[in-house]
Protein backbone atom coordinates (compact mmCIF):
# COMPACT_ATOMS: atom_id res chain seq x y z
CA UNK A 1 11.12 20.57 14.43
CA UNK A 2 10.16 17.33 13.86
CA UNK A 3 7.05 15.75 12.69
CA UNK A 4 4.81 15.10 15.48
CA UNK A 5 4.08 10.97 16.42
CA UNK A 6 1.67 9.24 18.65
CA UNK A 7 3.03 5.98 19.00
CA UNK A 8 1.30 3.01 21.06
CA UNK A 9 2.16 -0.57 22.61
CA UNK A 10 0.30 -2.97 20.70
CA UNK A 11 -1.05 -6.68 22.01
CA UNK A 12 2.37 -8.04 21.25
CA UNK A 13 4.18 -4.92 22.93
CA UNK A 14 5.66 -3.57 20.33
CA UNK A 15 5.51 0.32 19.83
CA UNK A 16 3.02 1.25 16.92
CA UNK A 17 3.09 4.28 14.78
CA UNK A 18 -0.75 5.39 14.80
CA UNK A 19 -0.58 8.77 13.26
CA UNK A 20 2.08 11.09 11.76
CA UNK A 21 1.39 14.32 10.71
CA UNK A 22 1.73 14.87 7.57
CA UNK A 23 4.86 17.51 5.91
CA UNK A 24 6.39 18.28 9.19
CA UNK A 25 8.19 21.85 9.93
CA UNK A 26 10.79 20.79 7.03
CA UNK A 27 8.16 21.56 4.43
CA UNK A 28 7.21 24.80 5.93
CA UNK A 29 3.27 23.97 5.55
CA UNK A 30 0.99 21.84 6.95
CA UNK A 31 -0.35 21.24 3.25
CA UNK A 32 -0.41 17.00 2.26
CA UNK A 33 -2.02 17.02 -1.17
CA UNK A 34 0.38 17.19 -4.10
CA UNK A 35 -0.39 19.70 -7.12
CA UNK A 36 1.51 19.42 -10.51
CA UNK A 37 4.30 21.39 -8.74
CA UNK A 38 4.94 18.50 -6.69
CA UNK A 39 5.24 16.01 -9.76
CA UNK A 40 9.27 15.99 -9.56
CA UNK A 41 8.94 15.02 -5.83
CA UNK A 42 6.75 12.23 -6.97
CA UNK A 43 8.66 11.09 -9.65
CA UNK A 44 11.66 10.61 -7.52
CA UNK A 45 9.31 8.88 -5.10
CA UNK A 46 8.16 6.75 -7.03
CA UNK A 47 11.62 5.84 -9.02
CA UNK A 48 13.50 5.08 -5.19
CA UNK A 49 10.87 2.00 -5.13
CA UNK A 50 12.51 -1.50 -5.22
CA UNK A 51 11.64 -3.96 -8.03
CA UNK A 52 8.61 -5.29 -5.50
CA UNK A 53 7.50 -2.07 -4.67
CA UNK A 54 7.16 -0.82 -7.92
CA UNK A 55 5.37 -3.88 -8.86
CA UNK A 56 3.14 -3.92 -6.08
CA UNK A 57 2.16 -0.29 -6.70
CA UNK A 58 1.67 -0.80 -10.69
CA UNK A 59 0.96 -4.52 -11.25
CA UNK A 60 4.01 -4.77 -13.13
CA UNK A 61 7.53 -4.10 -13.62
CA UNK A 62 8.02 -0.45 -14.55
CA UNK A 63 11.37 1.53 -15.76
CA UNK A 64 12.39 4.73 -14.29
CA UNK A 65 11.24 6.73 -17.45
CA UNK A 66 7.70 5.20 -17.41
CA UNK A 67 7.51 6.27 -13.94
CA UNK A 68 7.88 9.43 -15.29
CA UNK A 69 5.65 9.48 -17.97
CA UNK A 70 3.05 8.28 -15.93
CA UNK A 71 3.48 11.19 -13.79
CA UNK A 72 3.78 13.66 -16.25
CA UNK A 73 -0.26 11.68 -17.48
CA UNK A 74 -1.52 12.54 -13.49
CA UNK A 75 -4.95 14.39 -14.47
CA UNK A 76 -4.28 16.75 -11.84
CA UNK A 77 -8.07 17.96 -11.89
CA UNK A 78 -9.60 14.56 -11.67
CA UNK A 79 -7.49 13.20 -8.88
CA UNK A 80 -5.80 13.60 -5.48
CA UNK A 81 -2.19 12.76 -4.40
CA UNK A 82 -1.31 12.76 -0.99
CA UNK A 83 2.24 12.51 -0.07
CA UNK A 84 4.10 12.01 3.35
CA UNK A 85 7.46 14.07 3.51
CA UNK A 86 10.54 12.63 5.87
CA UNK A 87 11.99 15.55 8.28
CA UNK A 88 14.45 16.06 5.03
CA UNK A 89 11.66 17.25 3.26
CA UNK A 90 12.00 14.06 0.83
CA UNK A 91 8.72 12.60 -0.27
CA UNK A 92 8.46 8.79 1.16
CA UNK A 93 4.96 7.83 0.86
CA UNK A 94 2.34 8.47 -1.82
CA UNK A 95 -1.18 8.11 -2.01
CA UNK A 96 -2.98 8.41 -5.28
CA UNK A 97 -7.33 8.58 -5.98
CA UNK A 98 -8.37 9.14 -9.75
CA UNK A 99 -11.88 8.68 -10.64
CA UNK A 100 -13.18 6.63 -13.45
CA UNK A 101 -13.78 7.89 -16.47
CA UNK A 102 -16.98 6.18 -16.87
CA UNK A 103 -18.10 7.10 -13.62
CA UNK A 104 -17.39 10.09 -11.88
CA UNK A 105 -18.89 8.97 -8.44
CA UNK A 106 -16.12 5.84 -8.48
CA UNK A 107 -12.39 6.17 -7.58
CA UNK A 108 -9.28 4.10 -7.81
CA UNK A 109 -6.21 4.16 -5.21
CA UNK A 110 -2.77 3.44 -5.51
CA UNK A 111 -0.30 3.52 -2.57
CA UNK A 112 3.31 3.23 -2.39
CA UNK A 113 5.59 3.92 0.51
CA UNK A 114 9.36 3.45 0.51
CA UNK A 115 11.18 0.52 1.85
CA UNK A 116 12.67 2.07 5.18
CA UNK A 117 9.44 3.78 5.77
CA UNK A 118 7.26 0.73 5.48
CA UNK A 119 4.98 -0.57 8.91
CA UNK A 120 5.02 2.76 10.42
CA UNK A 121 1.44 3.40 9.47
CA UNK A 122 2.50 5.73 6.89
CA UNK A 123 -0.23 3.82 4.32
CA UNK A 124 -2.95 4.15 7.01
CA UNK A 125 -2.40 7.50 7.52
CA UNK A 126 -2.57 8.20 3.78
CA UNK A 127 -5.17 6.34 2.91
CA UNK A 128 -7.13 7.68 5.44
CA UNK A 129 -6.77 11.43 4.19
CA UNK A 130 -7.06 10.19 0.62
CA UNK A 131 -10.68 9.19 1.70
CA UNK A 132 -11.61 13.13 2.32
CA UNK A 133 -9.50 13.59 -0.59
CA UNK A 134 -11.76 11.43 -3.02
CA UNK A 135 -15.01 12.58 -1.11
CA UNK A 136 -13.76 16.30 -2.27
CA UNK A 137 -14.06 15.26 -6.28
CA UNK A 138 -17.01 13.49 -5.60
CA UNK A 139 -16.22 10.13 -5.20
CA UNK A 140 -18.55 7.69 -3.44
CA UNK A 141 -17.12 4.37 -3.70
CA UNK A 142 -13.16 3.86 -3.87
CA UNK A 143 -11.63 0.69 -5.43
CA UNK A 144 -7.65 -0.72 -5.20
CA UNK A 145 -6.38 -3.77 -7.05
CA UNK A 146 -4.42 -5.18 -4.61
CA UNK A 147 -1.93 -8.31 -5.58
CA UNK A 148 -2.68 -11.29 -3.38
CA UNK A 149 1.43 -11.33 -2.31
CA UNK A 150 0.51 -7.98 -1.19
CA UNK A 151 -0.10 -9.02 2.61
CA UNK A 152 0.90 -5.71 4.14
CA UNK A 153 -2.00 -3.63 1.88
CA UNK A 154 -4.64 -6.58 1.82
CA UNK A 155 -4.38 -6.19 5.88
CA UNK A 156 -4.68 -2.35 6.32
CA UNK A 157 -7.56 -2.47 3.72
CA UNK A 158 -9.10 -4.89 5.50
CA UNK A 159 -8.85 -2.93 8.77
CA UNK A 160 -10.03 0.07 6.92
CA UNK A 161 -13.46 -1.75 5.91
CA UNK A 162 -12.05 -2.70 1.96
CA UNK A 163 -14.02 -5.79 1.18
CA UNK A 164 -13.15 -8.10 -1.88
CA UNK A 165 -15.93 -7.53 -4.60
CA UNK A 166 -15.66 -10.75 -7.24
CA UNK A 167 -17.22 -8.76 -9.89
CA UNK A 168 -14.89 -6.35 -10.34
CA UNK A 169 -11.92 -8.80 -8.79
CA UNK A 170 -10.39 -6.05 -6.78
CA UNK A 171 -11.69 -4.31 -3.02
CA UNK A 172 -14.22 -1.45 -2.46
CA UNK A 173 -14.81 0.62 -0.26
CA UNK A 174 -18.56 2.98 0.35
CA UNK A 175 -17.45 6.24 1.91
CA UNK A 176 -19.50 7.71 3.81
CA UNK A 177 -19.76 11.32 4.92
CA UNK A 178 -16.91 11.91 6.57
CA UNK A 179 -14.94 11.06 9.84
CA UNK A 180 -13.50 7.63 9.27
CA UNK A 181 -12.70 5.51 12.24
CA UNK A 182 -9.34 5.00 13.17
CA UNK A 183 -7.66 1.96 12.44
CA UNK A 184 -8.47 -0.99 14.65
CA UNK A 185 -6.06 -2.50 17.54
C-alpha cells in the first residue's frame, strides 16, 4: 500500500503535493520521528546527497565519513529527527531540531531531502511536524541558517512565517501552541 497523497492544481495548474503521510505501509508504522536505531537510515540519507545538497544542509562541503560522525554526535535526548520514508522503505527526507545549549527554550533546524524527491512538499511536510516535535522538548523559538542560494528553503520558510532576524543573521520562527497553518497557495 502506498503512502497516501493529496495533491492540488496550483495558480499555474500544475499538480502540487500538499501532504504525504509520513512512513507509508512499507515501514509497517505510522511512527516519523527517528531514534538512535534509525541512525544507519540517516546516515545513508544523508551520504546519497549531491555536493549542493550536502552543502546546503551543512554550510559546507562534507565527506561521507563526517556525515557519519556527525550522526553518530545526534544528542538523541536533546533533539528530534523526522524522516520521510519512499514506498521502499528508504529514508529520503530528513528533518532535524536540536536545542541550544545555552538555551533550552531555543532550537535549530536542519532539512535535507534527496534530489528526486525535491518540490513535492516533502520539506513542508517535515518541517511542519518538526514544529510539534521541538514544542515536545520545550522549544519556543526555532532558528535555521539558511544560505541565500538556497531559494527553495528561503521560500517554504517564508511561507511557514520564518522571518530574517539581523542579529542573529539567520530566520526565526515563535511557535506557538500548537496547530500550525497549512502552507499558503
Amino acid at each position: 500500500m502506498a503512502p497516501q497523497v493529496t495533491i492540488r492544481h496550483d495558480s499555474r495548474n500544475a499538480l502540487r503535493l500538499v501532504h504525504a503521510q509520513f512512513f507509508g505501509a512499507s515501514r509497517g508504522s505510522d511512527r516519523h520521528v527517528l531514534g538512535p536505531s534509525d541512525e544507519m537510515d540517516l546516515v545513508a540519507h544523508l551520504q546519497r546527497l549531491g555536493e549542493k545538497g550536502r552543502f546546503f544542509r551543512f554550510h559546507n562541503s562534507i565527506q561521507d565519513a563526517q556525515i557519519a560522525r556527525y550522526c553518530e554526535s545526534i544528542p538523541w535526548s536533546e533533539s528530534a529527527v523526522v524522516g520521510w520514508f519512499d514506498d521502499a522503505g528508504v529514508l529520503r527526507g530528513s528533518c532535524q531540531v536540536i536545542t541550544a545549549a545555552s538555551d533550552r527554550g531555543v532550537g535549530e533546524f536542519g532539512v535535507a531531502v534527496e534530489r528526486d524527491f525535491r518540490r513535492l512538499g516533502i520539506a513542508g511536510c517535515l518541517l511542519r511536524q518538526a514544529f510539534d516535535e521541538a514544542r515536545r522538548l520545550g522549544i519556543r523559538r526555532l532558528i535555521g541558517h539558511i544560505l541565500p542560494e538556497n531559494r527553495a528553503m528561503l521560500s517554504l520558510s517564508s511561507r511557514l512565517g520564518f522571518r530574517f532576524n539581523p542579529e542573529i543573521e539567520a530566520y526565526e520562527k515563535m511557535l506557538d501552541g500548537g496547530g500550525e497553518a497549512r502552507l499558503a497557495a
